[in-house]
Protein backbone atom coordinates (compact mmCIF):
# COMPACT_ATOMS: atom_id res chain seq x y z
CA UNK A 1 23.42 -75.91 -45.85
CA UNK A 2 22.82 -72.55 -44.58
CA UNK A 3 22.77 -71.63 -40.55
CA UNK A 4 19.13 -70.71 -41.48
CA UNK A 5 17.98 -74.39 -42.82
CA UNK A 6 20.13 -75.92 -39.53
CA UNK A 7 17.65 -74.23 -37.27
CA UNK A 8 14.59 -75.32 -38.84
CA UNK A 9 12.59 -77.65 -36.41
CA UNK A 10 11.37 -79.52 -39.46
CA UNK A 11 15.39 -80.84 -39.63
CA UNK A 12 14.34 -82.67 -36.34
CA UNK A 13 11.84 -85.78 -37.84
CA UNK A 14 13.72 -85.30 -41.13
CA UNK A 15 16.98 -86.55 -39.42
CA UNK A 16 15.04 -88.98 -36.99
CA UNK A 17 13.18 -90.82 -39.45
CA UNK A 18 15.60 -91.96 -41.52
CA UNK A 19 17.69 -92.82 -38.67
CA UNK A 20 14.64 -94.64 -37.27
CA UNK A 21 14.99 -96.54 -40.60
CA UNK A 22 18.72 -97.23 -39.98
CA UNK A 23 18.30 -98.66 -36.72
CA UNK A 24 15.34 -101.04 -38.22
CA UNK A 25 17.69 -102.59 -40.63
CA UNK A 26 20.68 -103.08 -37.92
CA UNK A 27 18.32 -104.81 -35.43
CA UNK A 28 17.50 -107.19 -37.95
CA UNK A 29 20.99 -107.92 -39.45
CA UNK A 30 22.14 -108.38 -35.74
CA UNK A 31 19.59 -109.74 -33.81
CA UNK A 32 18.23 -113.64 -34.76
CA UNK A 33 15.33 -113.75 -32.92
CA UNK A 34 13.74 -111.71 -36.25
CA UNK A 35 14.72 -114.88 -38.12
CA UNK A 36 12.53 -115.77 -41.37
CA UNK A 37 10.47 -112.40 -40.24
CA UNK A 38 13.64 -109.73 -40.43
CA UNK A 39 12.89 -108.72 -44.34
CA UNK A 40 9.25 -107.99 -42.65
CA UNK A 41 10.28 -106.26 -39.63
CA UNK A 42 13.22 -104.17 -41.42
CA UNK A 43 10.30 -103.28 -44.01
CA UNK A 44 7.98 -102.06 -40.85
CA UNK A 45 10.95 -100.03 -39.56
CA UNK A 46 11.57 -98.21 -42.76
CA UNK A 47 8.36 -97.52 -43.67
CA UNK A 48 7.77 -95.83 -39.97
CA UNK A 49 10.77 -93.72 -40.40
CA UNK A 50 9.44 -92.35 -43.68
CA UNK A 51 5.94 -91.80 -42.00
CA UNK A 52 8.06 -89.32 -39.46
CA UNK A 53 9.55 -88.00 -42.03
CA UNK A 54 5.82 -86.96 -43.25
CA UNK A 55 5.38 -85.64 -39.65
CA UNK A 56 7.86 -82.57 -40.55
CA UNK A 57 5.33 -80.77 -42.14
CA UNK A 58 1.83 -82.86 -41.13
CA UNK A 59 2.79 -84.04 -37.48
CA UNK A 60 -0.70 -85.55 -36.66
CA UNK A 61 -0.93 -87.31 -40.26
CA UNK A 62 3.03 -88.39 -39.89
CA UNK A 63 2.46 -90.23 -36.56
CA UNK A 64 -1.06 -92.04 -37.50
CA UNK A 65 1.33 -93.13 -40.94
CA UNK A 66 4.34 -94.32 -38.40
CA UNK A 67 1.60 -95.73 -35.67
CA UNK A 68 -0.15 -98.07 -38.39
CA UNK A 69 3.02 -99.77 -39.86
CA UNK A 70 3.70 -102.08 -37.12
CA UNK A 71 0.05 -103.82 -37.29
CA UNK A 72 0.09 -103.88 -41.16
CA UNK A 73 3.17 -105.26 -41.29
CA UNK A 74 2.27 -107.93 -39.01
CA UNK A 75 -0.68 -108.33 -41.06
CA UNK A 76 0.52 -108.55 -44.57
CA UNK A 77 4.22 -109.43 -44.07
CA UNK A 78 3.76 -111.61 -40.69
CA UNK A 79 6.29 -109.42 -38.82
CA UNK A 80 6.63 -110.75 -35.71
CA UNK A 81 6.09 -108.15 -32.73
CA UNK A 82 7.42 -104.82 -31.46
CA UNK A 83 10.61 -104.06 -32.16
CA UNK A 84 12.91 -101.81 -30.56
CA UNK A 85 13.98 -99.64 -33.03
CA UNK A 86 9.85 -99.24 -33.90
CA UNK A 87 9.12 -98.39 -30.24
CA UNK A 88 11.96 -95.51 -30.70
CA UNK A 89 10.33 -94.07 -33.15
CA UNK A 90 7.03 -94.06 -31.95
CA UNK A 91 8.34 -92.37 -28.69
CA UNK A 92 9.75 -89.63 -30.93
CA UNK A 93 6.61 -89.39 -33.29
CA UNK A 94 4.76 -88.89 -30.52
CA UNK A 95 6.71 -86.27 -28.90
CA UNK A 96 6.99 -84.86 -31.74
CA UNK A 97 2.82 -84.44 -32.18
CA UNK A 98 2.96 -83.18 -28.81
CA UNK A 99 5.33 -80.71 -29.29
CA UNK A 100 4.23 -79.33 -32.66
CA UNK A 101 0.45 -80.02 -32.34
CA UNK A 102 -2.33 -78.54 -30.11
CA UNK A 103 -3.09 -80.84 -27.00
CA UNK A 104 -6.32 -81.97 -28.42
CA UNK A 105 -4.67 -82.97 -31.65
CA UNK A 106 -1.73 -84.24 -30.26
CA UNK A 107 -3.43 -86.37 -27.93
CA UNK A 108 -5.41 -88.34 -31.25
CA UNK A 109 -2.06 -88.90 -32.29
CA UNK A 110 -0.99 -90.33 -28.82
CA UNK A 111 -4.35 -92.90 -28.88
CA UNK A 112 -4.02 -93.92 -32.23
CA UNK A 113 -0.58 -94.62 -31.56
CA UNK A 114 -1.22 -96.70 -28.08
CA UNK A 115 -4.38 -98.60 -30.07
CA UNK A 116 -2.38 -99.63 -33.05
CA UNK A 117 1.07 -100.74 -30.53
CA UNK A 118 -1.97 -102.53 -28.13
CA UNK A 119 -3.58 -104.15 -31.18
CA UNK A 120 0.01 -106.29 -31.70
CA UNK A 121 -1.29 -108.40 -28.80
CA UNK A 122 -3.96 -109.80 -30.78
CA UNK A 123 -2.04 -111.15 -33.53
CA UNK A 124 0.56 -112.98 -31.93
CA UNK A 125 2.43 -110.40 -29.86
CA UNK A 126 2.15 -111.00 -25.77
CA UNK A 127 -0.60 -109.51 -23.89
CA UNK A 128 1.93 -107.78 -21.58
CA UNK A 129 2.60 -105.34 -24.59
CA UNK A 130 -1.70 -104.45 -24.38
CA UNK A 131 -0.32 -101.86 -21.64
CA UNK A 132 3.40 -101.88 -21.70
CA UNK A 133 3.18 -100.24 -24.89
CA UNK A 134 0.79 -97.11 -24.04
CA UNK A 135 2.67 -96.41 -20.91
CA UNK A 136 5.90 -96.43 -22.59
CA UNK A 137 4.20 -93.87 -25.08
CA UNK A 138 2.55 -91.69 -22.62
CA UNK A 139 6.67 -90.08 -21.05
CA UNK A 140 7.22 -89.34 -25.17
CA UNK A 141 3.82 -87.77 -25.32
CA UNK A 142 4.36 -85.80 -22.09
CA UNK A 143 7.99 -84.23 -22.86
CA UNK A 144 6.36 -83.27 -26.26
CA UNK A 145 3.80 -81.00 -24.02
CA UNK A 146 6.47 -79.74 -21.44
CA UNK A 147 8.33 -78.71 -24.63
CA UNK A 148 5.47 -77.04 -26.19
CA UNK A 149 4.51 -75.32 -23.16
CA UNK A 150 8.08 -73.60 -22.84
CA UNK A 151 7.40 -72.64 -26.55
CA UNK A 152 4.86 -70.75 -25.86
CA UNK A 153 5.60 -68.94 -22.88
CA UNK A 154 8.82 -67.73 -24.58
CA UNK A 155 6.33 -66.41 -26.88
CA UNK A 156 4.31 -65.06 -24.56
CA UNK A 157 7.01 -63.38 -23.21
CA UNK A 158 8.45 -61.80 -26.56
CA UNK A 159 5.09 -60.78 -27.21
CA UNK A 160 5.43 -58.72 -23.78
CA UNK A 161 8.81 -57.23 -24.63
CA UNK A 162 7.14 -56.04 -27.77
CA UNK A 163 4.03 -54.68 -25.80
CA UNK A 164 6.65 -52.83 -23.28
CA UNK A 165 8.75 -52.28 -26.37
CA UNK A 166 5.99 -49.88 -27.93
CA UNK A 167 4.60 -48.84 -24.05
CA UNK A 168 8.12 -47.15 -23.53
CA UNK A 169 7.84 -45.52 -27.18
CA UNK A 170 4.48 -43.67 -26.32
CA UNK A 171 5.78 -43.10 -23.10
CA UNK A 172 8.65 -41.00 -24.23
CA UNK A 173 6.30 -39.46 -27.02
CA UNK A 174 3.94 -38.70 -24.12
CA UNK A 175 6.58 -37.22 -21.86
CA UNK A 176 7.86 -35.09 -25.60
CA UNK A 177 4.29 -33.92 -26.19
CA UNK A 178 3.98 -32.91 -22.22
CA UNK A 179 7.37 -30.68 -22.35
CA UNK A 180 6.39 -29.09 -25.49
CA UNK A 181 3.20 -27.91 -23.67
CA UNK A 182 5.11 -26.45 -21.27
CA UNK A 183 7.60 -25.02 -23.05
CA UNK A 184 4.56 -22.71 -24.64
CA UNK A 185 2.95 -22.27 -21.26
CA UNK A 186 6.36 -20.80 -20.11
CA UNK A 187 6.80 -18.69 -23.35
CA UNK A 188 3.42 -17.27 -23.28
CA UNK A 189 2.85 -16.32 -19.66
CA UNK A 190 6.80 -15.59 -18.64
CA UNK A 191 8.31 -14.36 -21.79
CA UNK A 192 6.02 -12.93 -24.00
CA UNK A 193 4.48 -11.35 -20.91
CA UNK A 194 7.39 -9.87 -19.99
CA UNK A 195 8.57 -8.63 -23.22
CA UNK A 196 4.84 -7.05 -23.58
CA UNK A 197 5.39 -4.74 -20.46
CA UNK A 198 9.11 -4.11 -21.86
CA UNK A 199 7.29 -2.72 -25.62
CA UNK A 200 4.63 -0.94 -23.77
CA UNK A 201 7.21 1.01 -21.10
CA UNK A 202 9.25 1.93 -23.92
CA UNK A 203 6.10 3.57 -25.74
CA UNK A 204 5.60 5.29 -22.21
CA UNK A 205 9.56 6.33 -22.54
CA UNK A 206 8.97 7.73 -26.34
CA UNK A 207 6.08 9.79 -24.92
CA UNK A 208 8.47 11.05 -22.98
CA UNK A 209 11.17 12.07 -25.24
CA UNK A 210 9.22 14.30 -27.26
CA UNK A 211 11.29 16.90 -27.20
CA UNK A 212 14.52 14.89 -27.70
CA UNK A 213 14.10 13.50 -31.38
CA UNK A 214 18.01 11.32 -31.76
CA UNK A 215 16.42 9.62 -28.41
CA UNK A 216 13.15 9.12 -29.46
CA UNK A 217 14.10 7.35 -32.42
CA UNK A 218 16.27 4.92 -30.85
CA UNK A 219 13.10 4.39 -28.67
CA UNK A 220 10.63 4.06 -31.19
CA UNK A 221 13.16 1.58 -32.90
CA UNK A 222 13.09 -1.07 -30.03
CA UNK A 223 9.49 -0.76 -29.58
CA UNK A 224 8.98 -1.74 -32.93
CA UNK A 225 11.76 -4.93 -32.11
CA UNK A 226 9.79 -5.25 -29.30
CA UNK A 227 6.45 -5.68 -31.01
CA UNK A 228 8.07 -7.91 -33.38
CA UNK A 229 8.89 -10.26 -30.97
CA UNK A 230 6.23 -10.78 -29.25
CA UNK A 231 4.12 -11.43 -32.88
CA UNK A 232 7.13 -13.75 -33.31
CA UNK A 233 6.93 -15.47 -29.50
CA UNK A 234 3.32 -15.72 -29.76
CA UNK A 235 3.81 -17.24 -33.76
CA UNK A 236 6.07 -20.02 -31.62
CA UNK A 237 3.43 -20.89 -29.00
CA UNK A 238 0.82 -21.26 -31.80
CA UNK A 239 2.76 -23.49 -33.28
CA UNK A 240 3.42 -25.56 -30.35
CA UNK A 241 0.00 -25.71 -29.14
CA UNK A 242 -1.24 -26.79 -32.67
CA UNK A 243 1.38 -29.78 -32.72
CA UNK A 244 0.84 -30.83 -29.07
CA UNK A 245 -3.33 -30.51 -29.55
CA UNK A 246 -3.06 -31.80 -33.11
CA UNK A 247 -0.29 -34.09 -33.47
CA UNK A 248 -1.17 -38.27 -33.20
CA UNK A 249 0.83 -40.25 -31.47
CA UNK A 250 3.51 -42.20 -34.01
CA UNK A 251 2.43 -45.37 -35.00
CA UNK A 252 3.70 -48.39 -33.80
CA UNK A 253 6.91 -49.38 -35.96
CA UNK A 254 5.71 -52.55 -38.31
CA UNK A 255 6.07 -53.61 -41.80
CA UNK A 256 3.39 -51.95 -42.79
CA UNK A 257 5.41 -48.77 -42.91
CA UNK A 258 8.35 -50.24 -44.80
CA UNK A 259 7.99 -47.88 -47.83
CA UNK A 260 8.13 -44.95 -45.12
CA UNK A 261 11.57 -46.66 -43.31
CA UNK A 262 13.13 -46.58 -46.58
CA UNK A 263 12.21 -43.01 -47.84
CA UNK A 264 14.00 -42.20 -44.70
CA UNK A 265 17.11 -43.21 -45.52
CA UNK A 266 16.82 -42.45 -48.94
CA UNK A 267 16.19 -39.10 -47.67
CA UNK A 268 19.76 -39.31 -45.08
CA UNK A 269 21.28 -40.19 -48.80
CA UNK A 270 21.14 -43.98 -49.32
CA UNK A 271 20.34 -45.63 -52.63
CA UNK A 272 17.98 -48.28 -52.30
CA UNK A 273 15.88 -50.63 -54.09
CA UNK A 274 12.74 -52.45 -52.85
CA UNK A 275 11.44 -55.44 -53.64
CA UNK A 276 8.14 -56.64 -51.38
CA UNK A 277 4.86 -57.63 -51.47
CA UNK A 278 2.20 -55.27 -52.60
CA UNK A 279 0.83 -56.54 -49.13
CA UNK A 280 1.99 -58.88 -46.54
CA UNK A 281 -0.32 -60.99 -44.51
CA UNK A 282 -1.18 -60.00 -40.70
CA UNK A 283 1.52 -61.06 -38.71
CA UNK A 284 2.16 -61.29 -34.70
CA UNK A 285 3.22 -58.15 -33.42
CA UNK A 286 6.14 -59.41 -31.89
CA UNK A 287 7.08 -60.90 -35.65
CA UNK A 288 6.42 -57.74 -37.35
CA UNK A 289 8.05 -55.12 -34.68
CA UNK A 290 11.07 -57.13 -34.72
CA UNK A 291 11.53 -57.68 -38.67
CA UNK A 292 11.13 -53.54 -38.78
CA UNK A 293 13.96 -53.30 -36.07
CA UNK A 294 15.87 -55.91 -38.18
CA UNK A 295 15.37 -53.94 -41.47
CA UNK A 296 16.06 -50.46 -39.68
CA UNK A 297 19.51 -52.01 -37.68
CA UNK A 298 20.82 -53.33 -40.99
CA UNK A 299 20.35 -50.38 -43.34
CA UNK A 300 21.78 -47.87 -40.48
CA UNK A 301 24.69 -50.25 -40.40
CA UNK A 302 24.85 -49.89 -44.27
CA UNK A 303 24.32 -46.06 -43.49
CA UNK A 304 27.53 -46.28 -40.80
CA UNK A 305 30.20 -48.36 -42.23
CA UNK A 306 29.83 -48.57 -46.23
CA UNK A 307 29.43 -45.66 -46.46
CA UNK A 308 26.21 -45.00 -48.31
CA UNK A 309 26.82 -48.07 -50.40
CA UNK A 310 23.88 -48.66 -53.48
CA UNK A 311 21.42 -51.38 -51.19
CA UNK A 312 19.08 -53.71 -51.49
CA UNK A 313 16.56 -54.85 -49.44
CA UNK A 314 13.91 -57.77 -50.24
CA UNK A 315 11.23 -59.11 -48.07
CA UNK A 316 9.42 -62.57 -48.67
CA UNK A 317 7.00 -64.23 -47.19
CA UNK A 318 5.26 -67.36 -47.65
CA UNK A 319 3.38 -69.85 -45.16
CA UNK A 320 6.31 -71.09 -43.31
CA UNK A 321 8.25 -68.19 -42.84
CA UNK A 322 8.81 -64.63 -43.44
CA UNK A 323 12.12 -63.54 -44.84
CA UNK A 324 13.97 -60.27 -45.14
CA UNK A 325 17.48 -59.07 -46.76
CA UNK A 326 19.34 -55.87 -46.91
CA UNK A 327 22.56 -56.22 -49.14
CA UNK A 328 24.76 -54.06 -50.61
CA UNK A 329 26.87 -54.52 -53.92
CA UNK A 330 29.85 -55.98 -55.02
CA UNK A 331 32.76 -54.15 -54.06
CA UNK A 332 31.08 -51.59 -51.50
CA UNK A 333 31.38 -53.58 -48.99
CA UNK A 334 32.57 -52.51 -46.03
CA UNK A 335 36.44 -52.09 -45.80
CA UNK A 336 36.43 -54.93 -43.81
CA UNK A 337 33.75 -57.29 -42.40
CA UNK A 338 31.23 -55.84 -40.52
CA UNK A 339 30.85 -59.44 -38.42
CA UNK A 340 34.46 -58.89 -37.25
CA UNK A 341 33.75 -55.36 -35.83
CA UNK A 342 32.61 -55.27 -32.22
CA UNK A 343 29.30 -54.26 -33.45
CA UNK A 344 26.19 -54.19 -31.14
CA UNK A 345 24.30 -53.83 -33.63
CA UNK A 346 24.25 -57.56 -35.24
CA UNK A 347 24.10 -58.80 -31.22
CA UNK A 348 21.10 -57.02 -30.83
CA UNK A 349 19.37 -58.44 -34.08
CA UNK A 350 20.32 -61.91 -33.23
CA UNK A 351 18.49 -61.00 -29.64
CA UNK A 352 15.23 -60.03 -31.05
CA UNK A 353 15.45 -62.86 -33.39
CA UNK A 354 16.16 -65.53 -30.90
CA UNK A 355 13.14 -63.72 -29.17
CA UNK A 356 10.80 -65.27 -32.21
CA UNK A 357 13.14 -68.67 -33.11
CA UNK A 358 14.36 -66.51 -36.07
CA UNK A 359 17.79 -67.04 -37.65
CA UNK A 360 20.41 -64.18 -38.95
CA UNK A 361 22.67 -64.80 -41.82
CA UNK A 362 25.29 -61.23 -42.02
CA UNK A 363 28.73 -61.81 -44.00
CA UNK A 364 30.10 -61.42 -47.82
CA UNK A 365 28.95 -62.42 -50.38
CA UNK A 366 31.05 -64.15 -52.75
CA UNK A 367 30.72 -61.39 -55.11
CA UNK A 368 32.30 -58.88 -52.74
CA UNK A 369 29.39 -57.27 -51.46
CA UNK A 370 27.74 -58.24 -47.51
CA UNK A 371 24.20 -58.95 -46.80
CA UNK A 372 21.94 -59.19 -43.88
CA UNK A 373 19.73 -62.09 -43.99
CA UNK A 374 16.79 -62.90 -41.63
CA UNK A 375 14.17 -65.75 -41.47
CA UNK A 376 11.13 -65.14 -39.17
CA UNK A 377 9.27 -68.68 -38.56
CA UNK A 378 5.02 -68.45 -38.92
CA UNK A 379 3.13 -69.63 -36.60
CA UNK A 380 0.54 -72.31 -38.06
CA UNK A 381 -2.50 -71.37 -38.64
C-alpha cells in the first residue's frame, strides 16, 4: 500500500468498521449476559460496522445505515439492548459525519442516530438509555465539529499563503515594471540629453576647423557616433516605455498554463512528454498554485541532477483527487537518489502539499528510473 493510500481519510471508517465488527463478535463470545440473543447482537454489530464502512465515501448515508441496525435487530432478531461495542461505533459514525459533513447535515446524522439508540427503550431496553444514549452521542458529534473546524481554517490559511504567494509575485513585477520606468526616465533626460549637447558642440567644433581638414574629419566622425547614439539611446527608451505602458502583469502560475511550463523547459533542453486533460475542472487556487509549483520543482530537479534525462509528466484528475507525475526513464536516473541528497527542493513540495492534505511519493522506480508523484485531495462538492 502506497504512502499515498495510508493518508487517505477514507482509510479511517474503512479500518473502524470492521473493527467495530470485531469487537461485536468478542463481546458476545465473552460476555453471557447476550445469552440465547448473542447470534442477534453479533449480527447487529457487524452489520453497523459495514454501514461505517459505507460512511467512507457517503458519511450521512453510512451513519443513518449504522444508526438503524440496533432497532432492527431488536426487531427482527430480538437482540437484546445496547451493546458496547454498538455504542463505539456509533460514537465514531457520528464523529465521523461531523467531521466530514456540513453542520446541518451532520447534525441529521447526529438525530437520527440519538432517535434510533432512544427508540431501544421501547422495546425492552431501560428507559435510562431514552437520554443516556443521546448524551453519550452528542461528545462524538462535537469532536467531529472541533475537527472539522481546524480543517478548514488550515484551509483558510493555505488559501492565504497562496493569496500572499501571488501578492508578493505582482509585487516584485510591480517594483520590475517601476525600475524599468526609471531606468528610461534617467536615459532620456540624463544621458541622451547629455550626449545631445556633446553631438551638437562637436558640430560647433567642425565649424570651427574649417580650415584644418585631418581635424575636421576626426570631428565630423564623432558627430556622426554621436548622432548614432542618441537614435540608438532614444531606440532603448522606446522600447522600455512600450513594455512598461504595454506589458500585462504575468498571470498567476496555475494549471492552466501547463503546456506553457513545459515549452519552457523544453526550450532550457529537456525532452518531455505530456499526457493531461484537454481541460481540467476549476480547482481552488491554493490546489492549483501548488500542483504548478509541484510540477515546476520536480522537472527543475530533473533539469539539475539527471541531467536532462527524457521525462514524463502526467496529470489526472477525477472527483476525489487530482494527481500529478513527473518521471524520468529507466537508467537516467540520477547517479544516485535524489531523496538521499539534502535537497530543499522535495522539503519544500512536501510543505505546500501538507498545506492542502496532499501526499508526495519521489524515489526509483523498479525499472531504474525516479518519479515524482503527487495526490491533491478535492474538496466535495
Amino acid at each position: 500500500m502506497t504512502m499515498t493510500r495510508l493518508r487517505d481519510v477514507r482509510l479511517i471508517p474503512l479500518v473502524f468498521g470492521p473493527l467495530v465488527g470485531a469487537l461485536a463478535v468478542l463481546e458476545t463470545e465473552l460476555d453471557g449476559f447476550f445469552g440465547s440473543a448473542a447470534a442477534a447482537t453479533r449480527i447487529s454489530g457487524v452489520a453497523m460496522g459495514a454501514g461505517l464502512m459505507v460512511a467512507a465515501w457517503h458519511p450521512l448515508a453510512g451513519t443513518v445505515i449504522a444508526a438503524v441496525c440496533l432497532p432492527v435487530g431488536m426487531v427482527l432478531f430480538d437482540a437484546p439492548g445496547v451493546s458496547g461495542a454498538t455504542m463505539i461505533g456509533m460514537i465514531g459514525a457520528v464523529a465521523w459525519a461531523g467531521r466530514r459533513e456540513p453542520p446541518r447535515r451532520s447534525a441529521v446524522a447526529l438525530c437520527v442516530a440519538g432517535v434510533s439508540f432512544s427508540s431501544t427503550a421501547l422495546v425492552g431496553a431501560s428507559a435510562w438509555e431514552l437520554f443516556f444514549v443521546p448524551a453519550v452521542l452528542l461528545p462524538g458529534w462535537f469532536m467531529g465539529l472541533l475537527a472539522r473546524r481546524s480543517s478548514d481554517r488550515a484551509a483558510e490559511l493555505a488559501e492565504l499563503a497562496a493569496a500572499l504567494d501571488a501578492e508578493r509575485e505582482a509585487n516584485a513585477q510591480a517594483a520590475v515594471a517601476q525600475e524599468r520606468t526609471r531606468i528610461a526616465r534617467e536615459v532620456h533626460d540624463a544621458v541622451a540629453h547629455s550626449v545631445s549637447v556633446m553631438t551638437l558642440q562637436l558640430g560647433g567644433l567642425r565649424r570651427l576647423l574649417a580650415d584644418r581638414p585631418a581635424e575636421q574629419e576626426v570631428v565630423v566622425g564623432l558627430e556622426r557616433l554621436g548622432r548614432q547614439t542618441v537614435d540608438e539611446m532614444r531606440g532603448l527608451v522606446g522600447i522600455l516605455r512600450e513594455r512598461v505602458d504595454g506589458e500585462r502583469p504575468a498571470p498567476v502560475p496555475s494549471l492552466a498554463r501547463l503546456d506553457e511550463l513545459v515549452a519552457d523547459v523544453r526550450a532550457a533542453g529537456l525532452t518531455v512528454t505530456l499526457d493531461a486533460p484537454a481541460e481540467l475542472p476549476r480547482l481552488p487556487p491554493v490546489l492549483d498554485l501548488t500542483a504548478y509549483r509541484v510540477l515546476q520543482e520536480a522537472l527543475t530537479n530533473v533539469l539539475r541532477h539527471a541531467g536532462g534525462a527524457p521525462t514524463a509528466v502526467a496529470v489526472g484528475c477525477t472527483a476525489q483527487a487530482l494527481t500529478v507525475e513527473v518521471r524520468n526513464g529507466p537508467g537516467l536516473a540520477p547517479r544516485e537518489p535524489a531523496a538521499s541528497r539534502t535537497d530543499h527542493g522535495l522539503v519544500g513540495m512536501r510543505e505546500r502539499l501538507a498545506m492542502v492534505h496532499g501526499s508526495l511519493h519521489a524515489g526509483r522506480e523498479p525499472d531504474g528510473g525516479f518519479a515524482v508523484r503527487a495526490r491533491f485531495p478535492l474538496p466535495r462538492t
